[in-house]
Protein backbone atom coordinates (compact mmCIF):
# COMPACT_ATOMS: atom_id res chain seq x y z
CA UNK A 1 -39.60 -15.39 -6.44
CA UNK A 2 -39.91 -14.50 -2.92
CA UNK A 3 -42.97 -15.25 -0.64
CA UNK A 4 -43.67 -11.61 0.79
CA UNK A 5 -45.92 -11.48 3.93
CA UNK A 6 -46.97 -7.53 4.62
CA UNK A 7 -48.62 -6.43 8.32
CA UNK A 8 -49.24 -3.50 10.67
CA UNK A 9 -52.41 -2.19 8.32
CA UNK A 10 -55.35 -0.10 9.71
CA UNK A 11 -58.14 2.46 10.58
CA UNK A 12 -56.13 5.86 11.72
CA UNK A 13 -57.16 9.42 11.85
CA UNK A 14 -56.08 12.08 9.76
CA UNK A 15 -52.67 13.22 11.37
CA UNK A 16 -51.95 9.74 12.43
CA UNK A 17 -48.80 7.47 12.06
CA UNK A 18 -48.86 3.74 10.94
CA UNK A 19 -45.97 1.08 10.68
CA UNK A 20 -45.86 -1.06 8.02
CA UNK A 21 -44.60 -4.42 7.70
CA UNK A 22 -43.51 -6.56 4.96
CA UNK A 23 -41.28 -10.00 5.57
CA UNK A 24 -39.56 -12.42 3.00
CA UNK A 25 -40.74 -16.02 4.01
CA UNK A 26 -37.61 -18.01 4.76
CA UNK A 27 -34.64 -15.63 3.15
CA UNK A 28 -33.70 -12.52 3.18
CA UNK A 29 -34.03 -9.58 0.80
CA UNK A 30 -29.88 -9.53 -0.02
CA UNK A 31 -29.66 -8.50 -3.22
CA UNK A 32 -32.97 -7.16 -3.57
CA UNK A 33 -34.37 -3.67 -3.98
CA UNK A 34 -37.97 -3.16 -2.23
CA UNK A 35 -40.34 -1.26 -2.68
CA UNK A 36 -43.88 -0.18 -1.30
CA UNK A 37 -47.03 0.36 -3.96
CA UNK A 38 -50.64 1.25 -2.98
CA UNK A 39 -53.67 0.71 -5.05
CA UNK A 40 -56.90 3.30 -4.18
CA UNK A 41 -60.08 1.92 -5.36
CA UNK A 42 -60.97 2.73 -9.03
CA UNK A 43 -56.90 3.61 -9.57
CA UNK A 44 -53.50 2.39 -10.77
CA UNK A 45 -51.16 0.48 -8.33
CA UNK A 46 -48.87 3.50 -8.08
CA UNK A 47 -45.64 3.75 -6.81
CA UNK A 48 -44.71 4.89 -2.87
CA UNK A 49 -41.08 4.31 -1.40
CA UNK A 50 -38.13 1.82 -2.92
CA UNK A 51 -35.08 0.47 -1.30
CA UNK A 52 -32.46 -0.36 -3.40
CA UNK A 53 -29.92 -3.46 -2.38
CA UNK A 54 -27.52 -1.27 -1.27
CA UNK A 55 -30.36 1.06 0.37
CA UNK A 56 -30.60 4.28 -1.40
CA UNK A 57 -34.10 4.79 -0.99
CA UNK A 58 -36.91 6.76 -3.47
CA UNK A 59 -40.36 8.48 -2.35
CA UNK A 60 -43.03 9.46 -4.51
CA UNK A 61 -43.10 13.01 -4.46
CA UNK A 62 -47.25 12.56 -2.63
CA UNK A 63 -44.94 10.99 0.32
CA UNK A 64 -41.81 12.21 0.70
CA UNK A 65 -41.03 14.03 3.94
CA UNK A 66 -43.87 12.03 5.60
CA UNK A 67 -43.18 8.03 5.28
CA UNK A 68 -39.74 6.56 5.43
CA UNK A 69 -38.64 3.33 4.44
CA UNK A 70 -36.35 1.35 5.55
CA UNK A 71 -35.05 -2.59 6.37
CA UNK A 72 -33.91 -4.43 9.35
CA UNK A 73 -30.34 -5.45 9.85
CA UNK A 74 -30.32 -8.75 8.71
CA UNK A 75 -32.71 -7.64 5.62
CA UNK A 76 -35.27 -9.92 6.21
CA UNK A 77 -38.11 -7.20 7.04
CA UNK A 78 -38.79 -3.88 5.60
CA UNK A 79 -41.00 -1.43 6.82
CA UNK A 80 -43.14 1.70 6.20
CA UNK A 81 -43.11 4.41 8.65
CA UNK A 82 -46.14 6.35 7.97
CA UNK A 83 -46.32 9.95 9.41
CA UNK A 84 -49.17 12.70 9.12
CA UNK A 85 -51.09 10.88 7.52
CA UNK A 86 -53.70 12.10 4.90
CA UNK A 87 -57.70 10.77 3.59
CA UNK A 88 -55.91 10.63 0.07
CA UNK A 89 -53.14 8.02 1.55
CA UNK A 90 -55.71 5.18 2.07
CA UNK A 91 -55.20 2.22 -0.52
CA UNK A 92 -54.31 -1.07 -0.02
CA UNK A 93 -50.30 -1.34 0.48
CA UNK A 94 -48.06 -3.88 -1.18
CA UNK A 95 -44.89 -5.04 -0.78
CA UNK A 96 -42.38 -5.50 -3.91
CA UNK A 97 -39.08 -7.33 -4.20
CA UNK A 98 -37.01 -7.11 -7.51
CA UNK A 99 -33.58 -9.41 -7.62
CA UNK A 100 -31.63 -6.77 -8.86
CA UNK A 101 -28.19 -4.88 -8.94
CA UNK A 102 -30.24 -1.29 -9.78
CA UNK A 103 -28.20 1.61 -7.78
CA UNK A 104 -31.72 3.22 -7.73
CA UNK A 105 -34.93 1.27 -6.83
CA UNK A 106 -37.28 0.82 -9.45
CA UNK A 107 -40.28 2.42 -9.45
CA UNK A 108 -42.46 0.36 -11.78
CA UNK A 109 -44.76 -2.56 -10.69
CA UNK A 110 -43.41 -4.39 -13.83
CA UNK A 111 -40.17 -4.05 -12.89
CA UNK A 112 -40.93 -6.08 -9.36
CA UNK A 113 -41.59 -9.67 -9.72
CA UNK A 114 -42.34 -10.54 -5.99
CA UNK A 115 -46.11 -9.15 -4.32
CA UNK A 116 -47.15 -9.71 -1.36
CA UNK A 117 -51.04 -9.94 -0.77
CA UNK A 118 -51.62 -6.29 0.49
CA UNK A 119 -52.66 -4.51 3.72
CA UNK A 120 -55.76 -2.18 3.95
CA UNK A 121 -54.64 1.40 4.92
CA UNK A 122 -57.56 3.73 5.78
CA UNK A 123 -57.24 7.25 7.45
CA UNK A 124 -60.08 9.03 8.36
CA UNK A 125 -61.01 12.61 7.83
């Protein structure tokens, strides 16, 4: 497993952008597709953006055209750019690493066996 430390959570207006963080403790994600969940209160951890290892990338259909995903150079960080965002986008936000070959990235939590510890995401109407 891989320690996964996420950041760059917050209060934002409706319309607002947020950067997410998420950073593998002392490797890097080689070999690894990634992925970003969110949990709402009362609600299934439910799927958001994926990276694959060799960085195709998949949105959930809520998302797509409005966050991007995508990793650093040396594929130690990945991040969540978060653009017009909506009240129905705030959830806590976790970060998922899956040692894997997968041409697409997964887009279950069971398929995922690294979590990091989440970051509060809360837009405002």
């Amino acid at each position: 497993q891989v320690q996964l430390v996420e950041s760059g959570g917050g209060l934002v207006q409706a319309g607002g952008s947020l950067r997410l963080s998420c950073a593998a403790s002392g490797r890097t994600f080689s070999r690894y597709a990634l992925a970003w969940f969110r949990q709402a209160p009362g609600k299934e951890r439910e799927f958001v953006a994926g990276l694959s290892w060799i960085d195709s990338t998949d949105y959930a259909d809520s998302v797509k055209g409005r966050f991007t995903i995508s990793g650093d150079n040396a594929r130690n960080t990945v991040y969540l750019q978060m653009n017009s965002l909506k009240p129905e986008d705030t959830a806590v936000y976790y970060c998922a690493a899956e040692h894997g070959l997968n041409i697409r990235p997964p887009r279950r939590t069971y398929e995922y066996e690294s979590w990091g510890q989440g970051t509060q995401v809360t837009v405002s109407s």
